[in-house]
Protein backbone atom coordinates (compact mmCIF):
# COMPACT_ATOMS: atom_id res chain seq x y z
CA UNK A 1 126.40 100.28 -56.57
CA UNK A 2 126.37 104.26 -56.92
CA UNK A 3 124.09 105.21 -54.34
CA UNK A 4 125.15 107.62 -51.54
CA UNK A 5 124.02 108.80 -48.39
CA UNK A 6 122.08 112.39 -47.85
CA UNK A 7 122.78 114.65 -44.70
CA UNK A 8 121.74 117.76 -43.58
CA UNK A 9 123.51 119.98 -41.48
CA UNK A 10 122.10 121.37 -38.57
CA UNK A 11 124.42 124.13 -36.52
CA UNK A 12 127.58 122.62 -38.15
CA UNK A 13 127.19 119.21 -37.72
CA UNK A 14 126.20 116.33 -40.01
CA UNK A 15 122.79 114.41 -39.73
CA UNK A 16 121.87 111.79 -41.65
CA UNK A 17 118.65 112.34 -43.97
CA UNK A 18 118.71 109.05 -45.96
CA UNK A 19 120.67 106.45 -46.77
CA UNK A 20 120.72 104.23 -50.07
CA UNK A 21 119.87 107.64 -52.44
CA UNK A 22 119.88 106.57 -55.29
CA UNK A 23 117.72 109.63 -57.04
CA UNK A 24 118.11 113.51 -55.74
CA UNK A 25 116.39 115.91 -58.18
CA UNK A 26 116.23 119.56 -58.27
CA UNK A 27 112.12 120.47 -58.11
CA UNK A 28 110.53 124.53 -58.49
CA UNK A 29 110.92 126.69 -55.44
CA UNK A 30 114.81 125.79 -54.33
CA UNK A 31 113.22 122.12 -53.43
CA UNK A 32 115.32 119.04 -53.54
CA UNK A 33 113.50 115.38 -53.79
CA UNK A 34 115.18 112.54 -52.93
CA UNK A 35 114.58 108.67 -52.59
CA UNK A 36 116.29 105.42 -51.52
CA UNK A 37 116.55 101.98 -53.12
CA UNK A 38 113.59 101.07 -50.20
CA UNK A 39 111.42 103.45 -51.65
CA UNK A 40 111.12 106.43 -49.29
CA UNK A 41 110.97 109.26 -50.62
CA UNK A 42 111.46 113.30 -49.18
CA UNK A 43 111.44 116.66 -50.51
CA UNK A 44 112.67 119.75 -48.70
CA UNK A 45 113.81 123.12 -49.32
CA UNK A 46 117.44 123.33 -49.38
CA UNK A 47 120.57 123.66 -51.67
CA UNK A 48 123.54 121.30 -51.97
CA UNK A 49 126.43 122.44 -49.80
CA UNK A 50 128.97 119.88 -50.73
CA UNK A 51 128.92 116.69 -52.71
CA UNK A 52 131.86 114.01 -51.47
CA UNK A 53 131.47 111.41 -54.45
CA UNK A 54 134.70 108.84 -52.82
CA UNK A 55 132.48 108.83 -49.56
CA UNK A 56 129.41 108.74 -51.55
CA UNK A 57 128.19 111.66 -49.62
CA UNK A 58 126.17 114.32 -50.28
CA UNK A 59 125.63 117.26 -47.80
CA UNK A 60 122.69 119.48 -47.86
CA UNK A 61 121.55 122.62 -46.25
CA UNK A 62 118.12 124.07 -45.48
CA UNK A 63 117.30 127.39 -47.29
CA UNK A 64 114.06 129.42 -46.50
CA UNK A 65 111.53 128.94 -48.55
């Protein structure tokens, strides 16, 4: 399986947004949608910060918006 796990950081640490993601889309207005094999689904305003594809990890921050 391909799916990773989505974090945000918050003051320079790591926290885990959702696990299993196996969609993250780009929406209008700097928003990101995401959703797991279980079906839950989020959408937030941020921007990727890093993407660690051997760790299957990516890393998100939130933007204003």
């Amino acid at each position: 399986m391909c799916e990773a796990s989505v974090y945000i950081e918050k003051e320079g640490k790591e926290e885990l947004l959702l696990d299993s993601v196996d969609v993250l889309e780009p929406q209008e207005g700097g928003k990101i949608y995401i959703r797991n094999l279980a079906g839950e689904q989020k959408t937030l305003t941020a921007r990727i910060k890093k993407i660690r594809l051997v760790e299957h990890k990516i890393i998100l921050e939130r933007t204003e918006g």
